[in-house]
Each structure stands twice: as structure tokens, then as C-alpha cells.
N, C-alpha and C. Protein backbone atom coordinates (compact mmCIF):
# COMPACT_ATOMS: atom_id res chain seq x y z
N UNK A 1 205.14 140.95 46.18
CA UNK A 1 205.24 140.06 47.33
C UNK A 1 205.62 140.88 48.56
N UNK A 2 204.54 140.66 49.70
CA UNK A 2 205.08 141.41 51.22
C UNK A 2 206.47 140.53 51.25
N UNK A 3 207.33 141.89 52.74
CA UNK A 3 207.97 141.66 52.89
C UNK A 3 208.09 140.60 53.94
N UNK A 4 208.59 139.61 54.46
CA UNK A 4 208.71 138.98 55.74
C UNK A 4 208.92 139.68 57.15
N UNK A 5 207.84 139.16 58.13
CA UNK A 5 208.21 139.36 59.22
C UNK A 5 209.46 139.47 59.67
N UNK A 6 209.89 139.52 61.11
CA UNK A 6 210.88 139.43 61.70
C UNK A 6 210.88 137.92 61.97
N UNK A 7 209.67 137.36 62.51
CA UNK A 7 209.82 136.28 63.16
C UNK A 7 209.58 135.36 62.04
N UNK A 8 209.53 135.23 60.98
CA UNK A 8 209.23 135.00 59.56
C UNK A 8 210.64 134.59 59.23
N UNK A 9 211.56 135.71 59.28
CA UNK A 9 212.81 135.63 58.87
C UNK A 9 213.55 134.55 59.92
N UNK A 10 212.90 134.56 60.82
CA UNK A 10 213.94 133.91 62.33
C UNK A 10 213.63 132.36 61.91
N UNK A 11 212.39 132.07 61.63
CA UNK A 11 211.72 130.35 61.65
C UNK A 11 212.42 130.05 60.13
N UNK A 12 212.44 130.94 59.32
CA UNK A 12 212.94 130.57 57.96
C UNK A 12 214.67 130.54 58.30
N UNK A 13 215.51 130.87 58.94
CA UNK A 13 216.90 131.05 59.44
C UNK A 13 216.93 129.38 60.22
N UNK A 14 216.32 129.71 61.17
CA UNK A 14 216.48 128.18 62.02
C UNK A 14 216.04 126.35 61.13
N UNK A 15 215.00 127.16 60.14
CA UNK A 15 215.13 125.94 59.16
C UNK A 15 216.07 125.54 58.60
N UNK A 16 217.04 126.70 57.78
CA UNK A 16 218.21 126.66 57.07
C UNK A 16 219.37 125.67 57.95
N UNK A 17 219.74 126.58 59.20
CA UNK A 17 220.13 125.82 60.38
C UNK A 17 220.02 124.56 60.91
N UNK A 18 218.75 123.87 60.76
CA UNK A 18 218.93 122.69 61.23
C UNK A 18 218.79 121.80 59.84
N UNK A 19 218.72 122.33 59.02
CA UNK A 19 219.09 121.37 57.81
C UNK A 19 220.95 120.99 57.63
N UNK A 20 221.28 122.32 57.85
CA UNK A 20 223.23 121.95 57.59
C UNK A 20 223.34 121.98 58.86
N UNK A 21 222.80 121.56 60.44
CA UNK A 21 223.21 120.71 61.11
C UNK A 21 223.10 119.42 60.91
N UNK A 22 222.01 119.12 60.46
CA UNK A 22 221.40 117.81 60.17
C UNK A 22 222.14 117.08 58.84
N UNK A 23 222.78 117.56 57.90
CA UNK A 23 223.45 116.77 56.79
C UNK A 23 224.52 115.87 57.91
N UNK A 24 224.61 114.55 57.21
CA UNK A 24 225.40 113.66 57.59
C UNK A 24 225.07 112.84 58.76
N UNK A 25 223.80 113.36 59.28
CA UNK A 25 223.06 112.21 60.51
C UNK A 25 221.82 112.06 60.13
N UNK A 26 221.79 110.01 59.76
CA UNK A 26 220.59 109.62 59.14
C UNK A 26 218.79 110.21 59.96
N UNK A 27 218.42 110.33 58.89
CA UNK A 27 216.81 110.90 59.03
C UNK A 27 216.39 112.78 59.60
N UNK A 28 217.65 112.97 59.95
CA UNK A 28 217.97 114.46 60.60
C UNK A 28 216.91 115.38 59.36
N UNK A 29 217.53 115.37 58.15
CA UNK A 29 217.04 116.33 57.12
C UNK A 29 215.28 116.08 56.43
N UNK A 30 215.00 114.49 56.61
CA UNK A 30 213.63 114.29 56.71
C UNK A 30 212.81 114.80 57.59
N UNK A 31 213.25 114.38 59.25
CA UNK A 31 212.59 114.86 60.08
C UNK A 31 212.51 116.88 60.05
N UNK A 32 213.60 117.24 59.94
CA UNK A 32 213.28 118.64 59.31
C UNK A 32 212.23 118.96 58.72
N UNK A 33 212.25 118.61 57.61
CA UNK A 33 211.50 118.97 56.40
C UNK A 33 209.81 118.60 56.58
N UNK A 34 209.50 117.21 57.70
CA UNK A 34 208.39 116.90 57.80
C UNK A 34 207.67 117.61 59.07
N UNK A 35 208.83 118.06 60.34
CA UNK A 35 208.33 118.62 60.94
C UNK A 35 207.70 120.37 60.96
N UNK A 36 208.74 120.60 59.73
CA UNK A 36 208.17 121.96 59.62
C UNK A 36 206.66 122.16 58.25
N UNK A 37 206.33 121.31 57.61
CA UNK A 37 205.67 120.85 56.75
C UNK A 37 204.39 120.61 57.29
N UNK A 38 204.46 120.14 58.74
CA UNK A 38 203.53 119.73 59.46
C UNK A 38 202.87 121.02 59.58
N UNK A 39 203.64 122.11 60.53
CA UNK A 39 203.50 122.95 61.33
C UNK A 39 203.27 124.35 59.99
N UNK A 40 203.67 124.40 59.00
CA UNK A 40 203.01 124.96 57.79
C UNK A 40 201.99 126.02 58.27
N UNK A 41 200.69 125.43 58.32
CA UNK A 41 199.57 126.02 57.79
C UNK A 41 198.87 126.41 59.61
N UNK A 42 200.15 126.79 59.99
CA UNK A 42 199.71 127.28 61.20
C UNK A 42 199.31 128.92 60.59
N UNK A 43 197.85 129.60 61.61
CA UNK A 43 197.57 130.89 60.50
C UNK A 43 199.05 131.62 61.25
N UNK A 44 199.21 132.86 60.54
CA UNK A 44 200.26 134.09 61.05
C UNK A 44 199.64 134.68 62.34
N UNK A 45 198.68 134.43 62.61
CA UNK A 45 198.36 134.90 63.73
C UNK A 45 198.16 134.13 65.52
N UNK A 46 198.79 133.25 64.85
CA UNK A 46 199.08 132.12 66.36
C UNK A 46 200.43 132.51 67.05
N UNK A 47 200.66 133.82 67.39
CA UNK A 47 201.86 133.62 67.27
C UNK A 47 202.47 132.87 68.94
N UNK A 48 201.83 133.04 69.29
CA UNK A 48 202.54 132.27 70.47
C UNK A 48 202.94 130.57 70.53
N UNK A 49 202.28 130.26 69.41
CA UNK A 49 202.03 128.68 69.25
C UNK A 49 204.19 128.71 67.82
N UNK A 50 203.86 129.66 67.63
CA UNK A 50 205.09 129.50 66.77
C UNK A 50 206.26 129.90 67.21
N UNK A 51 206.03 130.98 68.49
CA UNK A 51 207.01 130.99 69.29
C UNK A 51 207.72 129.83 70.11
N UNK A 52 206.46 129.11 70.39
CA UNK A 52 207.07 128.14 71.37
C UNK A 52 208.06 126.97 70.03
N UNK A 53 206.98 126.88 68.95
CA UNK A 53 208.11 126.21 68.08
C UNK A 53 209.07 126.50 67.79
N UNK A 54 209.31 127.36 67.44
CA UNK A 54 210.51 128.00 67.17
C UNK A 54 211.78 127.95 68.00
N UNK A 55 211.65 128.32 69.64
CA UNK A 55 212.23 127.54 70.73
C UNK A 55 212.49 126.12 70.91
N UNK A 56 211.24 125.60 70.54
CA UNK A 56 211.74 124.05 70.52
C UNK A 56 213.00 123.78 69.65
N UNK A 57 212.68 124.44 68.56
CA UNK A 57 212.84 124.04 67.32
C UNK A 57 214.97 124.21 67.67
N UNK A 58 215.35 126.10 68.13
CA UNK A 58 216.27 126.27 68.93
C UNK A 58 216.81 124.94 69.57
N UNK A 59 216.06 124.57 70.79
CA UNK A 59 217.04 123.42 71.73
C UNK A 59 217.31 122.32 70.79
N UNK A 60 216.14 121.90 69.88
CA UNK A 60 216.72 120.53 68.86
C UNK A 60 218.26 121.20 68.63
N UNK A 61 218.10 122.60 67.90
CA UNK A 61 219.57 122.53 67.12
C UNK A 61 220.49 122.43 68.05
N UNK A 62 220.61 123.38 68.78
CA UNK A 62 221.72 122.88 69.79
C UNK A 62 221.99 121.54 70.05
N UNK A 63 221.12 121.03 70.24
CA UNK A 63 221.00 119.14 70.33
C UNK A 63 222.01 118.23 69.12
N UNK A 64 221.37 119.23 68.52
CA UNK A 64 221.97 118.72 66.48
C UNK A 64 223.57 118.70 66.94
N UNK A 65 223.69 120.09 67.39
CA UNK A 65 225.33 121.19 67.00
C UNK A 65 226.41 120.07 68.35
N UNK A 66 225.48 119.94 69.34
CA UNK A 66 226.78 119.13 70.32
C UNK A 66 227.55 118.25 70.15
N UNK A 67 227.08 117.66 69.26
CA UNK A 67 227.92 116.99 69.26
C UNK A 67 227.68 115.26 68.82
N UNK A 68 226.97 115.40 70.40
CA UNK A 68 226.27 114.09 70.53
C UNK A 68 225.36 113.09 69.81
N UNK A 69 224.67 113.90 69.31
CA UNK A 69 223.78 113.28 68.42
C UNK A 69 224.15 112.30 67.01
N UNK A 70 223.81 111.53 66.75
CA UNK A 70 224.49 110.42 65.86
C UNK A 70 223.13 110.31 65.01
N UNK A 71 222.32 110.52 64.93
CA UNK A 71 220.89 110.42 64.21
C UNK A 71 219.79 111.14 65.11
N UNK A 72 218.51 111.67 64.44
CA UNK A 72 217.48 112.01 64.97
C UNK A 72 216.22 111.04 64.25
N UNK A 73 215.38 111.03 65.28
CA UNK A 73 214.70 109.94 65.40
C UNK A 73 213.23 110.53 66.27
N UNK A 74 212.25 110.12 65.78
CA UNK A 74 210.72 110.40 66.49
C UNK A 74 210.20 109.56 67.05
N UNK A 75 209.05 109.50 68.19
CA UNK A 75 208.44 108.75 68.38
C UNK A 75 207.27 108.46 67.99
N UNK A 76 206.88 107.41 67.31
CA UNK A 76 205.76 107.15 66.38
C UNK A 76 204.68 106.54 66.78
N UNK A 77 203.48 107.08 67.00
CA UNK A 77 202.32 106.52 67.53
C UNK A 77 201.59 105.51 66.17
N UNK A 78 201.75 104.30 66.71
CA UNK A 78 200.95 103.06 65.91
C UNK A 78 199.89 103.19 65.86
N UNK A 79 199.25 103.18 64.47
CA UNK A 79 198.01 103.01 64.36
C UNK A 79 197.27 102.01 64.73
N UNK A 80 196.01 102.13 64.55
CA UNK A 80 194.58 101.24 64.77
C UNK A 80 194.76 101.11 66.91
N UNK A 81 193.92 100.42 67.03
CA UNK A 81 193.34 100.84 68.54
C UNK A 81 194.70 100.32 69.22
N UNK A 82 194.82 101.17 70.63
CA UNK A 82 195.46 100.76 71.81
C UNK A 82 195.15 100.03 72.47
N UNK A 83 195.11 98.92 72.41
CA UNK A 83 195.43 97.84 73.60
C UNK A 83 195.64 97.90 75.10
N UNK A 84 195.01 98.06 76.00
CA UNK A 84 195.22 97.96 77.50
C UNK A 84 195.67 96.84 78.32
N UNK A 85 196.73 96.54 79.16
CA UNK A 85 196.78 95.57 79.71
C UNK A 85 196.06 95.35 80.59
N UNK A 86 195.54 93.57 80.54
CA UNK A 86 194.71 92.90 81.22
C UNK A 86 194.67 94.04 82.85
N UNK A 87 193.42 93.95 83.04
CA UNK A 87 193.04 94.02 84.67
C UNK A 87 193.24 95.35 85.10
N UNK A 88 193.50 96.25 83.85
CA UNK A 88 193.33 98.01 83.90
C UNK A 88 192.42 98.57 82.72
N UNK A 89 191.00 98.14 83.01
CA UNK A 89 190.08 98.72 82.35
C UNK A 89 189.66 99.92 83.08
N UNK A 90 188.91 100.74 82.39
CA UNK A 90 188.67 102.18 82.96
C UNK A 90 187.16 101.83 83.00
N UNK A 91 186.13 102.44 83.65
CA UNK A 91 184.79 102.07 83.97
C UNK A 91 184.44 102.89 82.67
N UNK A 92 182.85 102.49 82.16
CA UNK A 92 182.15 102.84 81.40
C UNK A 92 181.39 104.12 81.59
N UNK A 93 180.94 104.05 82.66
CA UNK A 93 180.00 104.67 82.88
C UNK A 93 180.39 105.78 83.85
N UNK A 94 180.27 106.99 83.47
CA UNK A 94 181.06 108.25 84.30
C UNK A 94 180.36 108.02 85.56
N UNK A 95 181.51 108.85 86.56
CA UNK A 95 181.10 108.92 87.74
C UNK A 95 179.59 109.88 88.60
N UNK A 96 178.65 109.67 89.40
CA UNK A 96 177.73 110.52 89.23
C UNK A 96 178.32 111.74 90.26
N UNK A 97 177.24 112.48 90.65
CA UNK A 97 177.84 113.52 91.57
C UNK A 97 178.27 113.49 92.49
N UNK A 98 178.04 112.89 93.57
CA UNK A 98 179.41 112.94 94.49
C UNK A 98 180.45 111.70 94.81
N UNK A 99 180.93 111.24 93.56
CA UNK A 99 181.38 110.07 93.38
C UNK A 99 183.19 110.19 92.99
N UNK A 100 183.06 111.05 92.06
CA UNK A 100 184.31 111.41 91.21
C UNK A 100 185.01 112.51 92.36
N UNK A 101 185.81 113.14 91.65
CA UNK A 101 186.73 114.10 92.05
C UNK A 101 186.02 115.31 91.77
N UNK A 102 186.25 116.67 92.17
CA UNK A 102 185.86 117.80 91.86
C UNK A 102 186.46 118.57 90.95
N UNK A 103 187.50 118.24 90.95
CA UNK A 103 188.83 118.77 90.02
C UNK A 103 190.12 118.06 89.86
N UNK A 104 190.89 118.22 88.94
CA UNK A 104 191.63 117.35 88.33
C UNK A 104 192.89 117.31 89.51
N UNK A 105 192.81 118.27 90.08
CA UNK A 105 193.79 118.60 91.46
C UNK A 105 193.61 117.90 92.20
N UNK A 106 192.58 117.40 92.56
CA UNK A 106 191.87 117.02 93.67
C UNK A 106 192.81 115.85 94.25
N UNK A 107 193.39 114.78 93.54
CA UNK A 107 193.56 113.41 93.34
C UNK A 107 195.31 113.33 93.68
N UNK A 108 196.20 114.71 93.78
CA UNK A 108 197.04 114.71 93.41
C UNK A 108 197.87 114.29 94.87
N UNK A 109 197.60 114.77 95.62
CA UNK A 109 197.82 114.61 97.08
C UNK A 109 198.88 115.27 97.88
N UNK A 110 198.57 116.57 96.70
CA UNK A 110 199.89 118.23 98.07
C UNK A 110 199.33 118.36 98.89
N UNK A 111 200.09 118.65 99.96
CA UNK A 111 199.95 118.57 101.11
C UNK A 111 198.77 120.33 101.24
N UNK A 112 197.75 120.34 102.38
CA UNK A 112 197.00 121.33 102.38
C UNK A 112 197.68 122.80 103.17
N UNK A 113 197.31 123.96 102.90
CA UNK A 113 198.04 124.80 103.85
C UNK A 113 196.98 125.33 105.19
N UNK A 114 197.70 125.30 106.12
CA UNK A 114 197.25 125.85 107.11
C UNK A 114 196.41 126.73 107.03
N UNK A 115 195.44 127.28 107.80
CA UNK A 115 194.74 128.43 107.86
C UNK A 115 195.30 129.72 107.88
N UNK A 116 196.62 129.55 109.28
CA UNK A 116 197.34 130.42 109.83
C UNK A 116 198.33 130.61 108.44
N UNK A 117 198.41 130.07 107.48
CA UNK A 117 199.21 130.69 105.72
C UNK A 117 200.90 129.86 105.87
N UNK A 118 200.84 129.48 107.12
CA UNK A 118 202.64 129.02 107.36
C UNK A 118 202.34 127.13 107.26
């Protein structure tokens, strides 16, 4: 068996970590176990995608360790279709060419800069 990474050793440390933060606040040690379960079969070579988890993963514990926390808890997207409220339908039919926006910026409404750069 290879040996473990560094950062191998760090995501396997912070698991340990937020499990014995997580004993004694309901769903803490599920959500653990499912969120890293999820994130699994990420390849070894994403590593930037596991960095950022791993950070996340960091501020949860601190989150865990303050104190504050009395349970951890997710937000759960309901299945089968989303529902729109009445009288905010989105049009069908895309916009043609000079109809829409040019870019997703476009719409946002910062203010423009001068020519003169000030």
C-alpha cells in the first residue's frame, strides 16, 4: 500500500476532527460522514477542488469548536419540479440578437469609467 499524501493525511486529520467535534450535537457525525462520502470519488488529481474543501471543511470545525453551535443541519433541496410564483414566468423563447444582453455584466449596473481612467 502507497504511502499517503500530505494533503491525504491533512483531509483524513480534519475528518477525525470534526467527528470528536461533532459527538454530542444531533446530526453533526451524520452530516460528517455523508459529506465526506459525497466528496469521495473526487479523482487525486483535482486538487484545487479539495483544497477548497478542505478549507471549508476547516471553518465548519471552528464553527463546531465555538462553541455556539447546538446541532448541524443542511439545506435540503426538495425534490420533483420547482414551482414559480404566479406572474414570474421566464419567456420561452430565447432572446434574438440584439434583444438580450451581451454579457452577463451587462445588466448589473456599475457605474462606467471615464475615458480620462479617474
Amino acid at each position: 500500500m502507497s504511502r499517503h499524501s500530505r494533503l491525504q493525511r491533512q483531509v483524513l486529520s480534519l475528518y477525525r476532527e470534526l467527528l470528536r467535534a461533532g459527538r454530542g450535537k444531533p446530526g453533526a457525525e451524520a452530516r460528517v460522514r455523508a459529506e465526506f462520502r459525497q466528496h469521495a470519488c473526487l479523482p487525486r488529481s483535482d486538487v484545487l477542488r479539495i483544497e477548497y474543501l478542505y478549507r471549508r471543511g476547516r471553518r465548519q470545525l471552528q464553527l463546531l469548536r465555538s462553541g455556539h453551535a447546538t446541532a448541524m443541519g443542511a439545506f435540503v433541496r426538495r425534490q420533483g419540479p420547482i414551482q414559480e410564483p404566479i406572474g414570474t414566468e421566464t419567456p420561452k423563447t430565447p432572446p434574438k440578437d440584439g434583444d438580450g444582453l451581451k454579457s452577463p455584466l451587462d445588466g448589473m449596473g456599475s457605474p462606467e469609467t471615464p475615458p480620462d481612467g479617474r
